[in-house]
N, C-alpha and C. Protein backbone atom coordinates (compact mmCIF):
# COMPACT_ATOMS: atom_id res chain seq x y z
N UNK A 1 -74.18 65.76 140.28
CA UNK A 1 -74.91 66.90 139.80
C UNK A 1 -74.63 68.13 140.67
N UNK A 2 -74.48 67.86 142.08
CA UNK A 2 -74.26 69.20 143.00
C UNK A 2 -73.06 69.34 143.29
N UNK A 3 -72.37 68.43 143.05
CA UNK A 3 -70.63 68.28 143.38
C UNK A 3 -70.45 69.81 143.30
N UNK A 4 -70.18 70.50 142.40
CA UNK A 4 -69.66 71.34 141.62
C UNK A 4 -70.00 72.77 142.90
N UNK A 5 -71.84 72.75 143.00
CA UNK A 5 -71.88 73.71 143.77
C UNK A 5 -71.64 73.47 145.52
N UNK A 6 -71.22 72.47 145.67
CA UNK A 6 -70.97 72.12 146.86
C UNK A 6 -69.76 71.80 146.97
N UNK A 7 -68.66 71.85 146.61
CA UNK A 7 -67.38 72.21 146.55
C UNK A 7 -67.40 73.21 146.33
N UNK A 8 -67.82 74.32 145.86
CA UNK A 8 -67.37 75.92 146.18
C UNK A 8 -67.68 76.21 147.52
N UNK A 9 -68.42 75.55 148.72
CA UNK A 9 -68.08 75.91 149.96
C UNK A 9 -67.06 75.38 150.44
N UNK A 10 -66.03 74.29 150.09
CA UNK A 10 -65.66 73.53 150.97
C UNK A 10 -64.67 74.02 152.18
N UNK A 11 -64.21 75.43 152.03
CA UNK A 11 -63.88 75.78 152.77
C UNK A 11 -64.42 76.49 154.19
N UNK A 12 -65.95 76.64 153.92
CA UNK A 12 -66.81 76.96 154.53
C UNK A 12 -67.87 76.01 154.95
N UNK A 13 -67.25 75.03 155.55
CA UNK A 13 -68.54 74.03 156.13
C UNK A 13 -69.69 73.98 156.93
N UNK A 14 -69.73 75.14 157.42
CA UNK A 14 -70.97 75.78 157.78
C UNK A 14 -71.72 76.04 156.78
N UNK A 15 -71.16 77.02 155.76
CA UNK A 15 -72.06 77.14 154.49
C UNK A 15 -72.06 76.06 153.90
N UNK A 16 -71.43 75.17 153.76
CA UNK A 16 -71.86 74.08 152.69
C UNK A 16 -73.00 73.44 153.31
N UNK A 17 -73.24 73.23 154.73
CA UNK A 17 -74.83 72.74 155.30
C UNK A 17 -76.03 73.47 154.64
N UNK A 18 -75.36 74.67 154.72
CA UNK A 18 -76.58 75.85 154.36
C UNK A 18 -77.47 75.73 152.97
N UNK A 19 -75.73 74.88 152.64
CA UNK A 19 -76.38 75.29 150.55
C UNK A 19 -76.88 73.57 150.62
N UNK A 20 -76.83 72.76 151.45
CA UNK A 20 -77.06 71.44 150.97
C UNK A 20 -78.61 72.02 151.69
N UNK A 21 -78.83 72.47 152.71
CA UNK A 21 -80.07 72.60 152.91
C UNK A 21 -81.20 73.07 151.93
N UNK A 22 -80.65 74.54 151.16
CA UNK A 22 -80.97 74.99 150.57
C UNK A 22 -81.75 73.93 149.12
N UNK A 23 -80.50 73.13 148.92
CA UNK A 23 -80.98 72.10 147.72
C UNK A 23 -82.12 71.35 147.94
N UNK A 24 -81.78 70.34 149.25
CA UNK A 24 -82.74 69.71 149.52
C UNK A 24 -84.32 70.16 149.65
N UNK A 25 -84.47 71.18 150.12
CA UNK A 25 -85.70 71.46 150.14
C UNK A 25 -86.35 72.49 149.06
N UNK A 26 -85.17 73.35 148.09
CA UNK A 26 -85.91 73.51 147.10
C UNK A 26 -86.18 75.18 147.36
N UNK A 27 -85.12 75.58 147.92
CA UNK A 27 -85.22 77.14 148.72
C UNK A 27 -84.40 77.90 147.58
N UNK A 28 -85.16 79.28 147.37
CA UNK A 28 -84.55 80.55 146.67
C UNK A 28 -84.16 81.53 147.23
N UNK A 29 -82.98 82.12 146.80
CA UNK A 29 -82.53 83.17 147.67
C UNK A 29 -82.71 84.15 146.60
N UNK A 30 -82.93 85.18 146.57
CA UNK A 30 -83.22 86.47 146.21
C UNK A 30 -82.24 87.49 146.59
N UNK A 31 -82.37 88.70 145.33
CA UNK A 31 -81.70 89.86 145.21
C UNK A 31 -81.83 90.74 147.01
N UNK A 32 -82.98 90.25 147.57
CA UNK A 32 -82.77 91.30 148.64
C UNK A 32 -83.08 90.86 149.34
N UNK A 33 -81.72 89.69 149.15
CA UNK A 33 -81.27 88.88 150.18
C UNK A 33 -82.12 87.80 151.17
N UNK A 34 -83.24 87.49 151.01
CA UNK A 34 -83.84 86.59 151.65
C UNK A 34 -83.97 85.64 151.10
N UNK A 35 -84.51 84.48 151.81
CA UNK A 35 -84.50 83.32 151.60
C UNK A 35 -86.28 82.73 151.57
N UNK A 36 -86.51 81.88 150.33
CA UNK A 36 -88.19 81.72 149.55
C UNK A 36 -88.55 80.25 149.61
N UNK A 37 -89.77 79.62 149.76
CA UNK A 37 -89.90 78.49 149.56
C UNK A 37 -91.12 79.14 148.45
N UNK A 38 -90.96 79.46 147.39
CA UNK A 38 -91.94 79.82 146.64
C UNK A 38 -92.11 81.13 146.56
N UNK A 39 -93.47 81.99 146.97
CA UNK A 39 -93.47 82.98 147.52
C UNK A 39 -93.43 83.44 148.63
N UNK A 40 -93.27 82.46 149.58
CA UNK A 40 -93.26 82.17 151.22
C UNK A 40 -91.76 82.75 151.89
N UNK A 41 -91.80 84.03 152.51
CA UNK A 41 -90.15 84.33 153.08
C UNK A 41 -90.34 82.92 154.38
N UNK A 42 -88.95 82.48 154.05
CA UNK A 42 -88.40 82.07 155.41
C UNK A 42 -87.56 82.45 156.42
N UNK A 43 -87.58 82.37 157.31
CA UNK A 43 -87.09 82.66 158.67
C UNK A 43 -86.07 82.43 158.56
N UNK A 44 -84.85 83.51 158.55
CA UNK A 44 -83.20 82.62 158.64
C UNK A 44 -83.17 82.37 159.80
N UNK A 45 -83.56 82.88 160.86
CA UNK A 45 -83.33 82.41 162.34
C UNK A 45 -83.69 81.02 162.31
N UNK A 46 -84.82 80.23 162.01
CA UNK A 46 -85.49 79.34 162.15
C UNK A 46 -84.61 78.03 161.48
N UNK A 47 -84.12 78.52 159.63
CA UNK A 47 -83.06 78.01 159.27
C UNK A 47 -81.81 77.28 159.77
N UNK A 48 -81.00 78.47 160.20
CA UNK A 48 -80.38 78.12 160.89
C UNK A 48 -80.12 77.19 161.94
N UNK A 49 -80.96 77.28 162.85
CA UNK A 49 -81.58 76.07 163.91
C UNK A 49 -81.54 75.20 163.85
N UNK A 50 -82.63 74.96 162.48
CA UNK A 50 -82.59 73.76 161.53
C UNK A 50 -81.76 72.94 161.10
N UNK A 51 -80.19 73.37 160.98
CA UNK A 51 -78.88 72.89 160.81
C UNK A 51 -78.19 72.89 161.80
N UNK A 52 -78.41 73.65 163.21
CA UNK A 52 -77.81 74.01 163.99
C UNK A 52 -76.39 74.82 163.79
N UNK A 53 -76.99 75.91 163.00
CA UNK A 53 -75.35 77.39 163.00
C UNK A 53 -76.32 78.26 163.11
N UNK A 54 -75.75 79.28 162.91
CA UNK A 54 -76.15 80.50 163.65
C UNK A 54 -76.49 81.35 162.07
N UNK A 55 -77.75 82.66 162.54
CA UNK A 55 -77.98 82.80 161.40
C UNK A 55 -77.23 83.92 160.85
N UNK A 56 -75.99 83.98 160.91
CA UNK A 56 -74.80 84.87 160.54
C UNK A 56 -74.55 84.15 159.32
N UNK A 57 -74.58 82.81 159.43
CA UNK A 57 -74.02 81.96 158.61
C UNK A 57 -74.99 81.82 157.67
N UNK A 58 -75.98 81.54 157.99
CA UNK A 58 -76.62 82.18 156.52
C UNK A 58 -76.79 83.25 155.77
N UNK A 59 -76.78 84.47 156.53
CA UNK A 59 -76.39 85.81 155.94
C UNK A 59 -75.12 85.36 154.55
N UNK A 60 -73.79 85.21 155.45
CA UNK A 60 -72.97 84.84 154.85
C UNK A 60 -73.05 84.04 153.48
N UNK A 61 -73.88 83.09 153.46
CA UNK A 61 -74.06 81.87 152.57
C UNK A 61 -74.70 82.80 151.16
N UNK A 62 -75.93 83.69 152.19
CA UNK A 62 -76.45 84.26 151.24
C UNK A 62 -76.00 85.61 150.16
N UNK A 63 -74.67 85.67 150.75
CA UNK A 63 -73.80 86.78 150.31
C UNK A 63 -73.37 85.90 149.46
N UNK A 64 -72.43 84.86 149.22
CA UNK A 64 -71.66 84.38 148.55
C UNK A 64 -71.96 83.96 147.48
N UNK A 65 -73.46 83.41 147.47
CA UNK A 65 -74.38 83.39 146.19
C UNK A 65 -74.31 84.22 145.84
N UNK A 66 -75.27 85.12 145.97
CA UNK A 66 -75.22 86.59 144.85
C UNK A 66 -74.06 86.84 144.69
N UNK A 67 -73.10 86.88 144.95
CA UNK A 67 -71.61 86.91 144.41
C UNK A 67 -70.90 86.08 143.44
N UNK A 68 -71.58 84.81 143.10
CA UNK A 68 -71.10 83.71 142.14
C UNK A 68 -72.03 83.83 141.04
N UNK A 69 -71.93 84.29 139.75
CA UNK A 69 -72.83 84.24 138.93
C UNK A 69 -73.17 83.24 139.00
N UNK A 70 -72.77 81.39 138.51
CA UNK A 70 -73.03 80.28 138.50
C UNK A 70 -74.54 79.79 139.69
N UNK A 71 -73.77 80.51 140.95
CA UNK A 71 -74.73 79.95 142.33
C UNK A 71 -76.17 80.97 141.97
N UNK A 72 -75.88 81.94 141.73
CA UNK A 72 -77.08 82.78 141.69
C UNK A 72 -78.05 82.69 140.91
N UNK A 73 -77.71 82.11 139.46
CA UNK A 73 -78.38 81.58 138.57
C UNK A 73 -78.72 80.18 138.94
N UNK A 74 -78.38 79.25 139.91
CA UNK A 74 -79.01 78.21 140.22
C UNK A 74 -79.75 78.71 141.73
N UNK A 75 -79.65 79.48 142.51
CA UNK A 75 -80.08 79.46 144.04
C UNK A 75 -81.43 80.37 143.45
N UNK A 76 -81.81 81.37 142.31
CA UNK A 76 -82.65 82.30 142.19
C UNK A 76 -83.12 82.05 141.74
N UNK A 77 -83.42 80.07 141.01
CA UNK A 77 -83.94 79.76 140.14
C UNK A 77 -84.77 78.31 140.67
N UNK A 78 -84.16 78.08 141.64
CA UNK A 78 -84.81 77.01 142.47
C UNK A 78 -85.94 76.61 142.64
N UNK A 79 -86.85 75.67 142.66
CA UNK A 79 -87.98 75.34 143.50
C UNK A 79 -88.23 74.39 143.68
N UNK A 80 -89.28 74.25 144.62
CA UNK A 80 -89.36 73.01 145.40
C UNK A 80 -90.31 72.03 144.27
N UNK A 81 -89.91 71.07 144.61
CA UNK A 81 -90.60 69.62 144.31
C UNK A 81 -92.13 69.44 144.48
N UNK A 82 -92.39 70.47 145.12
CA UNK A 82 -94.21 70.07 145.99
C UNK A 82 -93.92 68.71 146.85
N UNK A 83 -95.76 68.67 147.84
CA UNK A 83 -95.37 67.54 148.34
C UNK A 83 -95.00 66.17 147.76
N UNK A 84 -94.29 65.27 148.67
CA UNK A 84 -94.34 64.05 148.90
C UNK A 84 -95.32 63.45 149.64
N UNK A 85 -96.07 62.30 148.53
CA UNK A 85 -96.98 61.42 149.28
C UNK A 85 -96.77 60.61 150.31
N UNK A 86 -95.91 59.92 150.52
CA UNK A 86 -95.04 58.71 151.00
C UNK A 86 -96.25 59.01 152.54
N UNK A 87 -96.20 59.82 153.31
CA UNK A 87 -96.46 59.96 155.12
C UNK A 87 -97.54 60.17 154.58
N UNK A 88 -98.91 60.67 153.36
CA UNK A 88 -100.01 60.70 153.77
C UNK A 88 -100.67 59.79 152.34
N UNK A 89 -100.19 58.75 152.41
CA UNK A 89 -100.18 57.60 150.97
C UNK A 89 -101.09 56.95 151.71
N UNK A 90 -101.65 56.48 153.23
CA UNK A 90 -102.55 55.29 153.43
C UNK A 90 -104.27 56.16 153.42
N UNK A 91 -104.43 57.47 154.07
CA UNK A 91 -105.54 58.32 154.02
C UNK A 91 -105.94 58.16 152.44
N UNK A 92 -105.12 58.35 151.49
CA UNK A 92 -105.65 58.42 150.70
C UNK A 92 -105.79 57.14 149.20
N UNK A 93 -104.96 56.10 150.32
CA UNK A 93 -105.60 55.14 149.60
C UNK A 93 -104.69 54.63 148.24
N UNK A 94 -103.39 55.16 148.13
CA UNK A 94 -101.93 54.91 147.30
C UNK A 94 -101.09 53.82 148.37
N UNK A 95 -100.39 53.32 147.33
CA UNK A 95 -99.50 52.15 147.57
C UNK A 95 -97.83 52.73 147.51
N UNK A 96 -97.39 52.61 148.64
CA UNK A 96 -95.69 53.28 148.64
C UNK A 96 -94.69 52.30 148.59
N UNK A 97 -93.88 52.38 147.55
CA UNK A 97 -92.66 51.40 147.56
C UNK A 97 -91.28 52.42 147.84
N UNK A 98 -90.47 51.94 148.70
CA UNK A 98 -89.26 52.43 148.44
C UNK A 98 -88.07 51.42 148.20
N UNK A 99 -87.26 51.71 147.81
CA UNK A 99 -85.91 50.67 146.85
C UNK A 99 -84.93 51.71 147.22
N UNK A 100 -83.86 50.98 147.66
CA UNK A 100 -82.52 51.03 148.19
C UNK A 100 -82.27 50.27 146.93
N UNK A 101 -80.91 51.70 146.20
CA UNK A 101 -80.15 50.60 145.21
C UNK A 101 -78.89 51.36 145.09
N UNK A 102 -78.45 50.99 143.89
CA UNK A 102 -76.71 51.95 143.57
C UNK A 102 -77.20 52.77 142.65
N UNK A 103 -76.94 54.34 143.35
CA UNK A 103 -77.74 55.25 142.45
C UNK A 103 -77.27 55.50 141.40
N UNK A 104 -75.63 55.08 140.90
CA UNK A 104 -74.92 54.75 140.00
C UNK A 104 -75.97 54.27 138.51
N UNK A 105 -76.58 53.07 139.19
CA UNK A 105 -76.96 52.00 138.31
C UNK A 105 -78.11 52.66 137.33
N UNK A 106 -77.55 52.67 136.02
CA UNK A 106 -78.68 53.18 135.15
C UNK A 106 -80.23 51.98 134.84
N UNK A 107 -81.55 52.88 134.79
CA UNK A 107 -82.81 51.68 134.02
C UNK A 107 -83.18 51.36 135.58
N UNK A 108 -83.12 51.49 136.59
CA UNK A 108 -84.10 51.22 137.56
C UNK A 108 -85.22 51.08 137.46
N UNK A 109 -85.67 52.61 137.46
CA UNK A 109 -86.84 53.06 137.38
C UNK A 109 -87.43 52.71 136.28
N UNK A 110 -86.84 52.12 134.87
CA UNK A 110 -87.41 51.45 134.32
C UNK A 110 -88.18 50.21 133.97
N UNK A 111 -87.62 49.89 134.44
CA UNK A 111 -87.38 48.44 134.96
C UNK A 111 -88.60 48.06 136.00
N UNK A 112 -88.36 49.25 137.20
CA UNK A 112 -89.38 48.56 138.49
C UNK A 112 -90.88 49.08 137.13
N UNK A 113 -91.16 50.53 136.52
CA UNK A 113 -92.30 50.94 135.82
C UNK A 113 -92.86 49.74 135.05
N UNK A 114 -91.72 49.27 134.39
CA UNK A 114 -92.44 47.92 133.62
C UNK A 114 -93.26 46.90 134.25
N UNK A 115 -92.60 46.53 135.54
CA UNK A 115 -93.08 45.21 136.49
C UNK A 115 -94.58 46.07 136.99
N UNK A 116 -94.09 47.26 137.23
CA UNK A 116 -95.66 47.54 137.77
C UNK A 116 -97.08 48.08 136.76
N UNK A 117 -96.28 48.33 135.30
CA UNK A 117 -97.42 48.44 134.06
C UNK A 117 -97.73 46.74 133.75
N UNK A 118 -97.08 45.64 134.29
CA UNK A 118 -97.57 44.66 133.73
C UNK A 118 -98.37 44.15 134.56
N UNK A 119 -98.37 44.59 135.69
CA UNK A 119 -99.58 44.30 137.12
C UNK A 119 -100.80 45.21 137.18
N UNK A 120 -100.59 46.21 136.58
CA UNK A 120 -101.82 47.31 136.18
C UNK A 120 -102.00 47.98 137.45
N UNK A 121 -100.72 48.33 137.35
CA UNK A 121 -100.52 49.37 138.74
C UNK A 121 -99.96 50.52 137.62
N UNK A 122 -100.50 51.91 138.60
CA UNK A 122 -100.13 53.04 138.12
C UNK A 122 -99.23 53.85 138.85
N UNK A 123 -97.89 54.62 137.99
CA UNK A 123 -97.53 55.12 139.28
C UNK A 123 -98.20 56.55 139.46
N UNK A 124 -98.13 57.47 140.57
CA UNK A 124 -98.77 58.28 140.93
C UNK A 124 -97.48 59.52 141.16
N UNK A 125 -96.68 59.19 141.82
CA UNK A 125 -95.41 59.97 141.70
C UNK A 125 -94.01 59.40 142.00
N UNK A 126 -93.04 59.57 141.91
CA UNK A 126 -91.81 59.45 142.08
C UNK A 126 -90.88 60.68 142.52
N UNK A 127 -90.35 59.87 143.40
CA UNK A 127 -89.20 60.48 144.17
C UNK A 127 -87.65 60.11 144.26
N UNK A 128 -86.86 60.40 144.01
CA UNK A 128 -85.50 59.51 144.42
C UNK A 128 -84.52 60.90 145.06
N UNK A 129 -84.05 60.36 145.76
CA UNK A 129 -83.05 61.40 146.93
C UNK A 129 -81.97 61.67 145.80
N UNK A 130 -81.18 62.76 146.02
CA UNK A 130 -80.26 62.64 145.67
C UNK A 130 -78.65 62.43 146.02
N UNK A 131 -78.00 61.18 145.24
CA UNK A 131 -76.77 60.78 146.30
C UNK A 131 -76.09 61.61 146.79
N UNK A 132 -75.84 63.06 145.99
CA UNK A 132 -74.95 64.16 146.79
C UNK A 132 -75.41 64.63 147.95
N UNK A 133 -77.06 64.61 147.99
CA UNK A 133 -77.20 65.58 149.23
C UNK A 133 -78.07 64.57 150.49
N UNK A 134 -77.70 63.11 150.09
CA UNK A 134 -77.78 61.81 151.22
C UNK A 134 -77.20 61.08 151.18
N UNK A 135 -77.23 60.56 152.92
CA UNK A 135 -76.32 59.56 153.17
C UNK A 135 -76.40 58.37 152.57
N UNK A 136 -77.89 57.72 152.11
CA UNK A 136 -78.64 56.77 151.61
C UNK A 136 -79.74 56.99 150.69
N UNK A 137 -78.88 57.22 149.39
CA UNK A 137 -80.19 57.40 148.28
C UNK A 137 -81.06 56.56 148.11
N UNK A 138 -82.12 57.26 147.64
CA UNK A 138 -83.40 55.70 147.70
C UNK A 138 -84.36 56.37 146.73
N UNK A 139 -85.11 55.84 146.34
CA UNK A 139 -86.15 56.15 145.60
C UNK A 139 -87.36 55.17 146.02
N UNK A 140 -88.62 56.81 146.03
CA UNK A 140 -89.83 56.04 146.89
C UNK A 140 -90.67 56.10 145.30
N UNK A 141 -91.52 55.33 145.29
CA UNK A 141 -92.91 55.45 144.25
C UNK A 141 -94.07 55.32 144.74
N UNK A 142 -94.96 56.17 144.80
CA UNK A 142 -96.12 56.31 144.68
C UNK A 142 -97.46 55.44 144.03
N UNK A 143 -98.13 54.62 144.14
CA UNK A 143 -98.90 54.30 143.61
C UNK A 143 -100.27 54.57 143.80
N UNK A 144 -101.14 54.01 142.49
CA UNK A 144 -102.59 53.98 142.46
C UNK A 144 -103.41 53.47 143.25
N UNK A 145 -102.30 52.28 143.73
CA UNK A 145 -103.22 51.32 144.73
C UNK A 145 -102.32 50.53 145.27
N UNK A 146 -102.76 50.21 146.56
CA UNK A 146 -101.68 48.98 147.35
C UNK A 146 -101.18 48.27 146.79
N UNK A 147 -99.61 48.21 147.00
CA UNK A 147 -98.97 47.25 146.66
C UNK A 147 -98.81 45.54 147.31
N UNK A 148 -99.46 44.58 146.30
CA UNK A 148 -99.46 43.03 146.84
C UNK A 148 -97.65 42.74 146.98
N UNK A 149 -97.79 42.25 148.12
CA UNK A 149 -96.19 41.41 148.50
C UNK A 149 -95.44 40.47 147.93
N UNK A 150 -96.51 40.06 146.12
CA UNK A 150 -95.67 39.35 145.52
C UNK A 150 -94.56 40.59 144.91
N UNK A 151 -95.10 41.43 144.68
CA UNK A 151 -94.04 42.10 143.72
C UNK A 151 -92.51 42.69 144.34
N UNK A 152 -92.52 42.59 145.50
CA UNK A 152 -90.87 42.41 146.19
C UNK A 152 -90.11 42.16 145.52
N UNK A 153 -90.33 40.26 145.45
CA UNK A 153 -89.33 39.45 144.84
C UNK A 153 -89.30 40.00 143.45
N UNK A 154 -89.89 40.58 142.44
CA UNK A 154 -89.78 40.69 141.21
C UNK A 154 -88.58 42.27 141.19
N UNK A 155 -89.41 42.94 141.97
CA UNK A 155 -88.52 44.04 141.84
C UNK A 155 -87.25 43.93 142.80
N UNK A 156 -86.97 43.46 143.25
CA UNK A 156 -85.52 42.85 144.36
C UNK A 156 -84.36 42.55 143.16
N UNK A 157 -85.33 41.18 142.05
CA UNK A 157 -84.79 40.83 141.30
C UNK A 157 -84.06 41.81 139.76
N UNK A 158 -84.54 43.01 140.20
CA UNK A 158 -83.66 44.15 139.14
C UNK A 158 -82.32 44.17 139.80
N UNK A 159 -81.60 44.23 138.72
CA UNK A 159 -79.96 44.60 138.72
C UNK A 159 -79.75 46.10 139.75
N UNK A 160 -79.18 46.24 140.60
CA UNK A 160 -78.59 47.15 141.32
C UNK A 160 -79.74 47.59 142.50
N UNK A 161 -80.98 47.15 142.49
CA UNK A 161 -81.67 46.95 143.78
C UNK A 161 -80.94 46.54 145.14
N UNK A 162 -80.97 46.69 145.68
CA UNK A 162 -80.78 46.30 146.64
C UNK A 162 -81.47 45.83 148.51
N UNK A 163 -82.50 46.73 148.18
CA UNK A 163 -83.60 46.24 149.52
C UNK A 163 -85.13 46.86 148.44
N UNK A 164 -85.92 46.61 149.03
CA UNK A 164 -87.19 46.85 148.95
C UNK A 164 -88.34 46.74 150.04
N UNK A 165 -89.17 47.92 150.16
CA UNK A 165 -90.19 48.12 151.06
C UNK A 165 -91.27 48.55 150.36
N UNK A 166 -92.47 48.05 150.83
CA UNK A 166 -93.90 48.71 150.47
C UNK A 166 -94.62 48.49 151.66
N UNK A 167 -95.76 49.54 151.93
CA UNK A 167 -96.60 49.50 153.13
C UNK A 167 -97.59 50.82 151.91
């Protein structure tokens, strides 16, 4: 899915951190030139850091967008995901699974939804990384309520799974 805009840096691998950053978290860059998590300016200094380059290089990054119709219409159009439950899932009393699989593999998520509508578990949200912009895609789920340790083995047992965790 990001191939496309992440090969137009490849000659710029500094910027290509910039724009994978940019993806991952769901950041807009704007006509005058700054960088948004919403309506929130962010700090290119701080950015930068964040990747460890300098914030020239995001200047730069942020030039090259507004210069690509394609990038500009995806970087000015961006937003974030909202939170993830996963780090504050036990306060409030949700059940977190995450699954390591081949992100290739189509019906996962179908598959695990079924095993957990037939246990009368609800999901609450879903997440899955995406393989372009990680080393190890995974997909976490959210639930209504703690997950019992039989359902491992059931969901292990889907095609292209490959590990499974709940806490």
């Amino acid at each position: 899915m990001w191939k496309k805009t992440i090969e137009k840096f490849e000659k710029y691998p500094s910027q290509q951190k910039v724009i994978i950053k940019l993806l991952q978290l769901g950041l807009r860059v704007d006509e005058n030139k700054k960088i948004y998590c919403e309506d929130v300016e962010i700090n290119m200094s701080s950015l930068a850091k964040s990747i460890n380059t300098d914030r020239r290089v995001i200047v730069s990054t942020i030039n090259n967008i507004l210069m690509d119709d394609d990038l500009k219409k995806i970087f000015s159009n961006i937003t974030p995901a909202g939170p993830v439950l996963s780090k504050i899932s036990q306060p409030l009393g949700l059940g977190v699974i995450e699954i390591d699989g081949m992100a290739e593999k189509c019906g996962i998520l179908s598959e695990v939804s079924k095993i957990l509508a037939d246990e009368k578990i609800s999901i609450v949200q879903v997440y899955a990384s995406d393989a372009y912009l990680t080393l190890n895609p995974h997909m976490t789920l959210i639930t209504d309520k703690l997950i019992d340790g039989n359902i491992i083995q059931l969901l292990l047992n889907i095609d292209g799974v490959n590990k499974v965790s709940i806490y």
